[in-house]
N, C-alpha and C. Protein backbone atom coordinates (compact mmCIF):
# COMPACT_ATOMS: atom_id res chain seq x y z
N UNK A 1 12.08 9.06 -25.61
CA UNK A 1 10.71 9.37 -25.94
C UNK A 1 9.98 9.77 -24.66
N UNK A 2 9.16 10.72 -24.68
CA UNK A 2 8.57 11.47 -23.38
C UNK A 2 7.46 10.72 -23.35
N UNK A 3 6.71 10.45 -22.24
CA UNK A 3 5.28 10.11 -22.37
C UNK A 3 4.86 11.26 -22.01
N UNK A 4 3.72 11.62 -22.01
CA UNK A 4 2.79 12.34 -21.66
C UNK A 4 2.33 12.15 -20.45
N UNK A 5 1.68 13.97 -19.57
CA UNK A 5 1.85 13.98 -18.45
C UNK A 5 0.66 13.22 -17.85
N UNK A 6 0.49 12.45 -16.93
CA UNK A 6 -0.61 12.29 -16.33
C UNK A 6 -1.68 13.01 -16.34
N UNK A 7 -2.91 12.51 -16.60
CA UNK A 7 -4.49 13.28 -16.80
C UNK A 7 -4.63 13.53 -15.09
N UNK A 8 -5.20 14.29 -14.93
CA UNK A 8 -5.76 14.35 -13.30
C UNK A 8 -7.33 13.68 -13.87
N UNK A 9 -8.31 12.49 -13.54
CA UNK A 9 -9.04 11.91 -13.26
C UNK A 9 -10.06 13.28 -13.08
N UNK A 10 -11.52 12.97 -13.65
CA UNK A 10 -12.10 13.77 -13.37
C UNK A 10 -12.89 13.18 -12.13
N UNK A 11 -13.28 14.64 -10.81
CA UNK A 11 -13.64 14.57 -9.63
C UNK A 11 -14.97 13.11 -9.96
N UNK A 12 -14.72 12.67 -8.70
CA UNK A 12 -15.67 10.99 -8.17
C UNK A 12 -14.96 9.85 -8.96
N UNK A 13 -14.14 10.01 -9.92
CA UNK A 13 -13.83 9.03 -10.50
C UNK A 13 -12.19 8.10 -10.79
N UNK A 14 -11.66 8.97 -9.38
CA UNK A 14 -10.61 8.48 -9.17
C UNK A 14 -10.49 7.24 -8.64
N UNK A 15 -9.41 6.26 -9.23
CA UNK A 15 -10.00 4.78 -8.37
C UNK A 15 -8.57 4.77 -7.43
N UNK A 16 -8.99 4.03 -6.54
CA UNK A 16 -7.91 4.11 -5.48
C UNK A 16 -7.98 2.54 -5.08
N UNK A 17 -6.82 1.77 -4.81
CA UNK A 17 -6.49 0.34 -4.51
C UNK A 17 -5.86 0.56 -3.17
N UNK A 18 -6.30 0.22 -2.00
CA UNK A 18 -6.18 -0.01 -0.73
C UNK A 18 -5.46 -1.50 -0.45
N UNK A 19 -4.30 -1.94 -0.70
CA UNK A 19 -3.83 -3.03 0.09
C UNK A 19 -2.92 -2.95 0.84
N UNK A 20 -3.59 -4.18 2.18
CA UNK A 20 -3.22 -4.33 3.18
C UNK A 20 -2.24 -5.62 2.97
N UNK A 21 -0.74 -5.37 3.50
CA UNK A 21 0.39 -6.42 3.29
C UNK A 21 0.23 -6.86 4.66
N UNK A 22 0.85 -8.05 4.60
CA UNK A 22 1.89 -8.37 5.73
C UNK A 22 1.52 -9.77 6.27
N UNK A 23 2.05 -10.63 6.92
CA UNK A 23 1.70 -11.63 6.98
C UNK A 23 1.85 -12.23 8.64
N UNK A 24 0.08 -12.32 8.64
CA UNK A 24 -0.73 -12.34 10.07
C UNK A 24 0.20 -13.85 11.24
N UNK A 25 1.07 -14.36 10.52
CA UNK A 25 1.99 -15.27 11.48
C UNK A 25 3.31 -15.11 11.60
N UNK A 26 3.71 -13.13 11.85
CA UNK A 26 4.70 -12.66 11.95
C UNK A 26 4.28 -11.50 13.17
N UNK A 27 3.68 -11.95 13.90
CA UNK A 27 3.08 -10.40 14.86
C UNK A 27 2.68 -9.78 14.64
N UNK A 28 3.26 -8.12 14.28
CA UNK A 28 3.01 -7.04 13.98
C UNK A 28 3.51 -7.20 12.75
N UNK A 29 3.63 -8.02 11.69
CA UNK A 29 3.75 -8.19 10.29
C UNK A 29 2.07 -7.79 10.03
N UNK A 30 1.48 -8.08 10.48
CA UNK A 30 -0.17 -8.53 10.28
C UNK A 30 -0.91 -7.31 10.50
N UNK A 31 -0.08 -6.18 10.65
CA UNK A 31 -0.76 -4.59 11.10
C UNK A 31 -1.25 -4.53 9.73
N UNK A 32 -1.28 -4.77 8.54
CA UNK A 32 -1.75 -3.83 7.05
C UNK A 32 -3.28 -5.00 6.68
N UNK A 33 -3.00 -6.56 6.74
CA UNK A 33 -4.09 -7.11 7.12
C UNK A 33 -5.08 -6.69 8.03
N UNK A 34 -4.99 -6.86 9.47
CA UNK A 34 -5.72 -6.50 10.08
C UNK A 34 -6.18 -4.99 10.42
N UNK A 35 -5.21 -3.90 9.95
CA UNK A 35 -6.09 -2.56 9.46
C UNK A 35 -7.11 -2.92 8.32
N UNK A 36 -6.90 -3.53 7.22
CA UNK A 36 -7.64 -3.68 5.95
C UNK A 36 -8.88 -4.75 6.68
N UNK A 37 -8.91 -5.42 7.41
CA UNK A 37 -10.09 -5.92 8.20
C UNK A 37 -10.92 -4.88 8.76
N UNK A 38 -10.71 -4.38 9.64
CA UNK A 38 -11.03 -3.17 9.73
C UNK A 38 -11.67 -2.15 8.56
N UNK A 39 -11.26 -2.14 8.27
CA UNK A 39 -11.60 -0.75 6.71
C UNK A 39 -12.74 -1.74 6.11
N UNK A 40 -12.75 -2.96 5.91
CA UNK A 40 -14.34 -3.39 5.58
C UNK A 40 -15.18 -3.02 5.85
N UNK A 41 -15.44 -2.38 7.13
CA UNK A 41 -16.77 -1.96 8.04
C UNK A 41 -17.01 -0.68 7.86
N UNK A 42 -15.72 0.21 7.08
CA UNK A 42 -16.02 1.82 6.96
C UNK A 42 -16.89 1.29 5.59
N UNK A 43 -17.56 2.61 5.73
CA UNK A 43 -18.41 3.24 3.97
C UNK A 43 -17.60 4.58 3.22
N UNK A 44 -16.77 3.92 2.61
CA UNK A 44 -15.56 3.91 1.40
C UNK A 44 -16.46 4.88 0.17
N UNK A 45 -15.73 5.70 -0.25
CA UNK A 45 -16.25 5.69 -1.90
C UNK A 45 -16.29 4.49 -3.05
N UNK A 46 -16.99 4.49 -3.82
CA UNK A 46 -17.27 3.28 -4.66
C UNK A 46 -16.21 3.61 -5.38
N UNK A 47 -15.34 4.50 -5.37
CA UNK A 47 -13.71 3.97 -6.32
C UNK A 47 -13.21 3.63 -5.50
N UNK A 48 -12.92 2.93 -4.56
CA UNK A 48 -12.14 1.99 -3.61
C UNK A 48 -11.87 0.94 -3.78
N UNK A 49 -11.19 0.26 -3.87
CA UNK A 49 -11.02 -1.20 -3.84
C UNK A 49 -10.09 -1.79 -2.80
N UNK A 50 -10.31 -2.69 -1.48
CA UNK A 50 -9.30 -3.16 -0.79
C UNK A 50 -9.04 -4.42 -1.03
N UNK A 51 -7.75 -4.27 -1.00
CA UNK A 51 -6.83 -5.77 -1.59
C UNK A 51 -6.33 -6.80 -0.30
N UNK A 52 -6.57 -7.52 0.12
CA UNK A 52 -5.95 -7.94 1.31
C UNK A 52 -4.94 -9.08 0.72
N UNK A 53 -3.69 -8.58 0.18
CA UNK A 53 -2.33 -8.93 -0.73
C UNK A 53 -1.77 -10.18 0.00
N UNK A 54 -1.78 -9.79 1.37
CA UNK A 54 -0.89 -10.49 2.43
C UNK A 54 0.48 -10.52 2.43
N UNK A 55 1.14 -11.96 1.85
CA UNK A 55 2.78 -12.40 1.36
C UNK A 55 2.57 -11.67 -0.02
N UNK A 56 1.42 -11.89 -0.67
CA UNK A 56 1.70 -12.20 -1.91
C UNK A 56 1.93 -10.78 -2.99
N UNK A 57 3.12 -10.98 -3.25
CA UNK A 57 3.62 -9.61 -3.72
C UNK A 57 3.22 -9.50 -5.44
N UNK A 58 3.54 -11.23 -5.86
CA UNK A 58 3.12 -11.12 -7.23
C UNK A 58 1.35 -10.35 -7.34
N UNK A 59 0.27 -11.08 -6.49
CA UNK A 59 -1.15 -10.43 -6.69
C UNK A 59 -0.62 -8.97 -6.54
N UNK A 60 -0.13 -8.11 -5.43
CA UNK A 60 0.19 -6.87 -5.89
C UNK A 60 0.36 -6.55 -7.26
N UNK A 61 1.42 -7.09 -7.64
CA UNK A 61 1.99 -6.45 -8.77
C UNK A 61 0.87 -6.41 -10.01
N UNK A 62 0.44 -7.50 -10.07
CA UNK A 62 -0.61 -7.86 -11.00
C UNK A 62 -1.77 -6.76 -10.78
N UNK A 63 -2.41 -6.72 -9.87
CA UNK A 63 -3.44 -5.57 -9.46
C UNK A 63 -2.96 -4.25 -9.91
N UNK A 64 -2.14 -3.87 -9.78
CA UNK A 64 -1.39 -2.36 -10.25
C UNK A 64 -1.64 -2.13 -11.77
N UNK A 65 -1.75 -3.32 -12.23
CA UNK A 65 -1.91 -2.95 -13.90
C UNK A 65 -3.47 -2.83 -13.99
N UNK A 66 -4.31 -2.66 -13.60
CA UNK A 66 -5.16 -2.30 -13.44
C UNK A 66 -5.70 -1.59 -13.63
N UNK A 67 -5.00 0.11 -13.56
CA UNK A 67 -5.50 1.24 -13.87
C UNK A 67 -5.66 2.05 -12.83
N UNK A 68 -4.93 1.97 -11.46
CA UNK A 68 -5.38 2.41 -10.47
C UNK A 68 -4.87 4.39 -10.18
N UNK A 69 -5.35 4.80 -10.32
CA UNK A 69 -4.72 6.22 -9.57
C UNK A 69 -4.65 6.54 -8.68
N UNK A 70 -4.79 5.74 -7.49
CA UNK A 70 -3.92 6.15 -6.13
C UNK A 70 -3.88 4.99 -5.93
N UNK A 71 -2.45 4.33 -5.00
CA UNK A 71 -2.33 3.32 -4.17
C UNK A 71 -2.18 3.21 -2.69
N UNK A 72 -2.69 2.74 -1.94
CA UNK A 72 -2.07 2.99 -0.65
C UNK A 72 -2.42 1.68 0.22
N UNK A 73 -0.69 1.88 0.45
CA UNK A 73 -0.20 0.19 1.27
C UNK A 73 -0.46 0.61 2.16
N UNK A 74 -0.52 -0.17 3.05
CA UNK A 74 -0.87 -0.13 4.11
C UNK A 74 0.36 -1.46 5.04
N UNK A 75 1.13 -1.61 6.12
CA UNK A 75 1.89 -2.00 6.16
C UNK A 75 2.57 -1.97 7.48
N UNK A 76 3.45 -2.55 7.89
CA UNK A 76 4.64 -2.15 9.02
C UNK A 76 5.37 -1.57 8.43
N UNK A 77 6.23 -0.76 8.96
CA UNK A 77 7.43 0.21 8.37
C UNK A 77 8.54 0.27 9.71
N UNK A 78 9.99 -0.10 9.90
CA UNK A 78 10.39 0.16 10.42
C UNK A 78 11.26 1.17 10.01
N UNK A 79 10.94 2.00 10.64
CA UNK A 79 11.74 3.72 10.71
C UNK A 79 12.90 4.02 12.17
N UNK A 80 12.56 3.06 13.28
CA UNK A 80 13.17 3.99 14.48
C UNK A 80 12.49 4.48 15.64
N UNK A 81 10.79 4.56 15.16
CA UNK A 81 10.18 5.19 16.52
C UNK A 81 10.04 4.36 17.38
N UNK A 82 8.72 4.66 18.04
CA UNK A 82 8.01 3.93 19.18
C UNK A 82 7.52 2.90 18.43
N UNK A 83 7.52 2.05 18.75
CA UNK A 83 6.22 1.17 18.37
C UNK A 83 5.09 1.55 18.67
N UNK A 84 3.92 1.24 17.51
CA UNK A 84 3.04 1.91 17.28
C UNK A 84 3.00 3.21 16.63
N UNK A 85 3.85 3.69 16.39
CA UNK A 85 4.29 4.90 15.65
C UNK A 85 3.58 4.47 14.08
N UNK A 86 2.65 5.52 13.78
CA UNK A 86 2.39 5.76 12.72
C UNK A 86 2.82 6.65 11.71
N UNK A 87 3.24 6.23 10.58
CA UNK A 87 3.78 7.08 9.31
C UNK A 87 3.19 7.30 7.42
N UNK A 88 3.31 8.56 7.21
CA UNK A 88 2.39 8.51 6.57
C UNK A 88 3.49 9.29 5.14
N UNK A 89 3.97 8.22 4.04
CA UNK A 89 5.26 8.10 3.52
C UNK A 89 4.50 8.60 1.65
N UNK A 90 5.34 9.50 1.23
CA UNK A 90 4.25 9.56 -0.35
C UNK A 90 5.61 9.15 -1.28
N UNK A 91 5.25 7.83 -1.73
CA UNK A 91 6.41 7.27 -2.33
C UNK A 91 6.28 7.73 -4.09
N UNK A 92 5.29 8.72 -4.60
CA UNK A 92 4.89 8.68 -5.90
C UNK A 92 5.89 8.70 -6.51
N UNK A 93 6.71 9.64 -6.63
CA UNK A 93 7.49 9.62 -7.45
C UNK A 93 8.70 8.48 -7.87
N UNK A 94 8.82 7.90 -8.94
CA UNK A 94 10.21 7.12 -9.20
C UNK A 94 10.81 7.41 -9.01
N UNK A 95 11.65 8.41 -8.22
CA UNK A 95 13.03 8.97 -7.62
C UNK A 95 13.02 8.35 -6.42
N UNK A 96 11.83 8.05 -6.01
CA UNK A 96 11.23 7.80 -4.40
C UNK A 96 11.60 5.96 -3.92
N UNK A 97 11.53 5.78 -5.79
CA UNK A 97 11.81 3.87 -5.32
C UNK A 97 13.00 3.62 -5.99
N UNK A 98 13.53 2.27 -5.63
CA UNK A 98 14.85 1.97 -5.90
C UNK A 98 14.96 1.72 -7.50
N UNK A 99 15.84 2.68 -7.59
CA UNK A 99 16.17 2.69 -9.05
C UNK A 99 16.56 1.06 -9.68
N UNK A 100 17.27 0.36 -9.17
CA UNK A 100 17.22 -0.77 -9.51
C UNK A 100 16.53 -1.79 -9.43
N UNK A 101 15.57 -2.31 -10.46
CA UNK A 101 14.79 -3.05 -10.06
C UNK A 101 15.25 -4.34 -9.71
N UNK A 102 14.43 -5.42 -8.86
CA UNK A 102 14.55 -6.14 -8.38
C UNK A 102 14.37 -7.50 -9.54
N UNK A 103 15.30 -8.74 -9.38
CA UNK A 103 14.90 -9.71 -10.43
C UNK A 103 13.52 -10.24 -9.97
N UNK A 104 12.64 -10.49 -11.03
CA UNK A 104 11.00 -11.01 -10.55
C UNK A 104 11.49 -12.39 -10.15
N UNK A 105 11.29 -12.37 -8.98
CA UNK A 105 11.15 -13.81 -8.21
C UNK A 105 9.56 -13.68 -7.37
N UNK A 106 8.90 -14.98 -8.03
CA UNK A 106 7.76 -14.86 -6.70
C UNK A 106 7.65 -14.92 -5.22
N UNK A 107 8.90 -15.52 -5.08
CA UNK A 107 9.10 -15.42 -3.37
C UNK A 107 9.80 -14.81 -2.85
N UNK A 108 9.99 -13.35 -3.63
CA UNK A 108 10.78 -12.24 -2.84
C UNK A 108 9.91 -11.21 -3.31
N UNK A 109 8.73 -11.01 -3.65
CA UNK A 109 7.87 -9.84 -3.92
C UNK A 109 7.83 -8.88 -3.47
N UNK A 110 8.44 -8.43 -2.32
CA UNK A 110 8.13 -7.56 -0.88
C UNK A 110 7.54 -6.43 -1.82
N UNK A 111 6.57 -5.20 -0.88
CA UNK A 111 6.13 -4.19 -1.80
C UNK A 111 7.12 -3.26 -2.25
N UNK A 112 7.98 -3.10 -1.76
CA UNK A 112 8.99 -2.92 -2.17
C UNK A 112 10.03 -2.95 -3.42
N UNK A 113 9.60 -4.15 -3.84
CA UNK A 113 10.21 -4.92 -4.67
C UNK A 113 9.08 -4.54 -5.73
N UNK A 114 7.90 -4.87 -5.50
CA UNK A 114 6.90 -4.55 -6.34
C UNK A 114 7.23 -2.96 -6.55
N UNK A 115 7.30 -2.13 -6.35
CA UNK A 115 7.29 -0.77 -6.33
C UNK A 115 8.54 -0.11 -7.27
N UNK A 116 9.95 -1.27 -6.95
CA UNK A 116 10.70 -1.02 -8.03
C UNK A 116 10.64 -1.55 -9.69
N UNK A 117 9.99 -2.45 -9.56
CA UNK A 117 9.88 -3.22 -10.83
C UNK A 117 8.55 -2.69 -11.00
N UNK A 118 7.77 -1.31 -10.71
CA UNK A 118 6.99 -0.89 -10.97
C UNK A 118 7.03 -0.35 -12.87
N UNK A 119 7.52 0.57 -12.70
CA UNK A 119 7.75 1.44 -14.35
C UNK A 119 8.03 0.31 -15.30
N UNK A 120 8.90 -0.60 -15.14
CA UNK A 120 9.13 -2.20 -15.82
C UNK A 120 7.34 -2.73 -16.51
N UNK A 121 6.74 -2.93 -15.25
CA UNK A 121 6.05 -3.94 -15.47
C UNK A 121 5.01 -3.25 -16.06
N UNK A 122 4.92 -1.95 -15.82
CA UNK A 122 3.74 -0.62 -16.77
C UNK A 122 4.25 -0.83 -18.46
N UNK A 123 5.56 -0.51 -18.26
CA UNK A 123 5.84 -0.55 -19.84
C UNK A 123 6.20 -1.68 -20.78
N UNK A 124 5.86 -2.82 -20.29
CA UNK A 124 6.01 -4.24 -20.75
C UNK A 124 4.90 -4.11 -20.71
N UNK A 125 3.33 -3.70 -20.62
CA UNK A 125 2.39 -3.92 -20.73
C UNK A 125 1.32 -2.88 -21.58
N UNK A 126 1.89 -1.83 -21.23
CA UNK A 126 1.46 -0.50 -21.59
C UNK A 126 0.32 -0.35 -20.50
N UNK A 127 0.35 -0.29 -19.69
CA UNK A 127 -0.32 -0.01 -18.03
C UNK A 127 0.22 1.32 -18.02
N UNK A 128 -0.49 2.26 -17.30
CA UNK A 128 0.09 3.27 -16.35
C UNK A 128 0.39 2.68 -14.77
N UNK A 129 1.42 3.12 -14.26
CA UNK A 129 1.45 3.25 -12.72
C UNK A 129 0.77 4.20 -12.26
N UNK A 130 -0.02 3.64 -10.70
CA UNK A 130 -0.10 4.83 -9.78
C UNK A 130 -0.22 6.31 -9.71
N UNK A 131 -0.80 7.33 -10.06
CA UNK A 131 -0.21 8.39 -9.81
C UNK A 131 0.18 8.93 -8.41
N UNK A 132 -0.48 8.39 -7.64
CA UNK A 132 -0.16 8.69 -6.38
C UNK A 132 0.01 7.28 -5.86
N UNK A 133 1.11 6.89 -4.71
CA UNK A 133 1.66 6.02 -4.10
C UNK A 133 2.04 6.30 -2.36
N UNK A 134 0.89 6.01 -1.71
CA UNK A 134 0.91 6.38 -0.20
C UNK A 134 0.96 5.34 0.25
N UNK A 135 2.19 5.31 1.57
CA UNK A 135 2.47 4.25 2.38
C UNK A 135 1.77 4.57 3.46
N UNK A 136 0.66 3.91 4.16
CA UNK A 136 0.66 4.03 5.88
C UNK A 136 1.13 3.02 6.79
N UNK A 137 2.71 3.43 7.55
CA UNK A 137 2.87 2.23 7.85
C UNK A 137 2.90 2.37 9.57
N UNK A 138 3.16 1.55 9.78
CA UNK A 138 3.25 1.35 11.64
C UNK A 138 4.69 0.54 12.11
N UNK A 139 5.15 1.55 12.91
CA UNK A 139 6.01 0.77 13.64
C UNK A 139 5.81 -0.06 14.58
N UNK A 140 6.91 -1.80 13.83
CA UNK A 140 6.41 -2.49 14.80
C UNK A 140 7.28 -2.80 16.12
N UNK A 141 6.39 -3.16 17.08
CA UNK A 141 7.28 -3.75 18.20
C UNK A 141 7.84 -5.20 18.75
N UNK A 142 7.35 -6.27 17.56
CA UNK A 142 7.60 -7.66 17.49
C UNK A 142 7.45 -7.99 16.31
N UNK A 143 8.08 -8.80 15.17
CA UNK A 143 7.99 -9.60 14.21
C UNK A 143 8.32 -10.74 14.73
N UNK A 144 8.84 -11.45 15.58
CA UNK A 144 8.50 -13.06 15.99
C UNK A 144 7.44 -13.58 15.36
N UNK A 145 7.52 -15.25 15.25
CA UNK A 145 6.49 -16.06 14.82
C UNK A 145 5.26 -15.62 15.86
N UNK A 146 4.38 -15.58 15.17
CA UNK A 146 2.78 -15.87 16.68
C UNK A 146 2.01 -14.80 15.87
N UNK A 147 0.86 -15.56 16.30
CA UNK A 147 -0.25 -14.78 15.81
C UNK A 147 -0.40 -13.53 16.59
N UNK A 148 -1.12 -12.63 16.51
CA UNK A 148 -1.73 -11.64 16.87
C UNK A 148 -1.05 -10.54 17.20
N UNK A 149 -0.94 -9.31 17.19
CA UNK A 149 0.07 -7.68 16.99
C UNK A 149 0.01 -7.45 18.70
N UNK A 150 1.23 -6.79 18.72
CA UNK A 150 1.31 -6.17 19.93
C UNK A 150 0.15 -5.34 20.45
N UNK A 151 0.71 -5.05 21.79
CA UNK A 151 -0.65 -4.33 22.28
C UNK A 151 -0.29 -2.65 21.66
N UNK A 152 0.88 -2.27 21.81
CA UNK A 152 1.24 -1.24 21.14
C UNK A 152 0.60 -0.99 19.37
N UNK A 153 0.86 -2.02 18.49
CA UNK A 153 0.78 -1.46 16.74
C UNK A 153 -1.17 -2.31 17.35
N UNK A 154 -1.58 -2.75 17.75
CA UNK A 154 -2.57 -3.15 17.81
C UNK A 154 -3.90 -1.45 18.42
N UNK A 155 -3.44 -0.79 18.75
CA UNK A 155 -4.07 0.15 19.35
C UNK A 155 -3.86 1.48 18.59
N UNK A 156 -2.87 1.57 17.41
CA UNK A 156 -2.71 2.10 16.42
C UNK A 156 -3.63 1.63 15.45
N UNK A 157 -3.91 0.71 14.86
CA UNK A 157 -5.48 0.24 13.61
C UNK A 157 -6.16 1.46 13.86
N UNK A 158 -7.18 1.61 14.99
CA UNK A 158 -8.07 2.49 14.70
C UNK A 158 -7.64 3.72 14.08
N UNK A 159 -6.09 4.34 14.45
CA UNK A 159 -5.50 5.57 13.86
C UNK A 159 -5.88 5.69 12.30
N UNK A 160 -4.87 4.11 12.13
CA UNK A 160 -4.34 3.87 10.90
C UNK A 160 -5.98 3.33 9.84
N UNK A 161 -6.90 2.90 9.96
CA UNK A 161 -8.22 3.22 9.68
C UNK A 161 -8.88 4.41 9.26
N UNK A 162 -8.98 5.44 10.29
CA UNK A 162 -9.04 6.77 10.50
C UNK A 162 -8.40 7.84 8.98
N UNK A 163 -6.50 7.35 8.96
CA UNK A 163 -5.95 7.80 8.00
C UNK A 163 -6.33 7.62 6.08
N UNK A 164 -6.49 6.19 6.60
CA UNK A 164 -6.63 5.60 5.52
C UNK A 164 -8.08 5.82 4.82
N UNK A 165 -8.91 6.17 5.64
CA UNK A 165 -10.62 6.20 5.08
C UNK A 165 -10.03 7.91 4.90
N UNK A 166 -9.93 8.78 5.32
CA UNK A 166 -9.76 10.39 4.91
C UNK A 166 -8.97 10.19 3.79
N UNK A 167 -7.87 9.51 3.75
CA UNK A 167 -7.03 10.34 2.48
C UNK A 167 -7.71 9.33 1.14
N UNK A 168 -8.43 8.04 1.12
CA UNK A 168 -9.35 7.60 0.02
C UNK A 168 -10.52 8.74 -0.38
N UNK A 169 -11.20 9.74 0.59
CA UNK A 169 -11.68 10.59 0.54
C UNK A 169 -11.49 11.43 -0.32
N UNK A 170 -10.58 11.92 0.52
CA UNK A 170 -9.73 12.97 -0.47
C UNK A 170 -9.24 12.99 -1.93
N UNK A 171 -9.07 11.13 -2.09
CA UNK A 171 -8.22 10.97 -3.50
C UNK A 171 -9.71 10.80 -4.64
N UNK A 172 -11.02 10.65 -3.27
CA UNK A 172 -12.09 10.49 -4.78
C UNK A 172 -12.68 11.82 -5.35
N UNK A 173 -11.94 12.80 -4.78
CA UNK A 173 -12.48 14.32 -5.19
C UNK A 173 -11.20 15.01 -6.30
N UNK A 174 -10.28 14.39 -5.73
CA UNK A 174 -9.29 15.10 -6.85
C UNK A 174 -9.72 15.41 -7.85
């Protein structure tokens, strides 16, 4: 059975869910928190919403049923670069996430995990997913225990701020 194609949202009324993962007593785990600290102080379109998720992958998942048409994590990503390396990843499509979903355990949520057991948890509910699914992530240069991000992914926020307030922009005009 086909569903039907996604509506494009008419312009101002696209809602967009901004969460920031990661968990602030892992180093540079704490880059998608403390960007989303940050992003409090910008003036957002009123379809914005920022989530500050942290560990918790189940509140992700739960928030997604929501109704959201754009998502964007915000996150560490290890890819390979520099640390501090910023990346800017468009996971929309289900080809894009792991075809196999993950068994729902609450203490393995990663967004990741949320992202595969995405289409699952839409159609056990009759939710739509996402239409758009943007990662901004940062390479980190420490995950050790300890508070506070390198001086490297720490001097990236303002970038990753920067990214993140333009392309919410962008997604409230679509």
């Amino acid at each position: 059975m086909n569903s039907p194609a996604p509506q494009s949202p008419a312009p101002g009324t696209a809602r967009t869910l901004v969460a920031g993962v990661g968990n602030i007593f892992l180093g540079d785990d704490g880059f998608g928190v403390e960007t989303l600290r940050w992003l409090t102080r910008e003036e957002l379109p009123a379809t914005v919403e920022l989530a500050d998720v942290g560990v918790r992958g189940v509140h992700l998942a739960y928030e997604l049923l929501d109704g959201w048409d754009t998502l964007v994590l915000v996150d560490v990503t290890a890819r390979g670069g520099e640390p501090g390396t910023l990346y800017l990843i468009d996971a929309s499509a289900p080809g894009d996430r792991d075809p196999e979903p993950a068994p729902l355990d609450g203490h393995r949520m990663t967004p990741d995990a949320v992202l595969a057991l995405l289409d699952t948890l839409c159609a056990g509910t009759g939710a739509a997913p996402p239409r758009r699914i943007l990662v901004v992530g940062c390479e980190p240069a420490c995950l050790d225990e300890g508070i506070g991000l390198s001086p490297q992914v720490a001097a990236a926020v303002p970038e990753a701020v920067r990214m993140v307030t333009e392309l919410v922009r962008q997604e409230a005009v679509v």
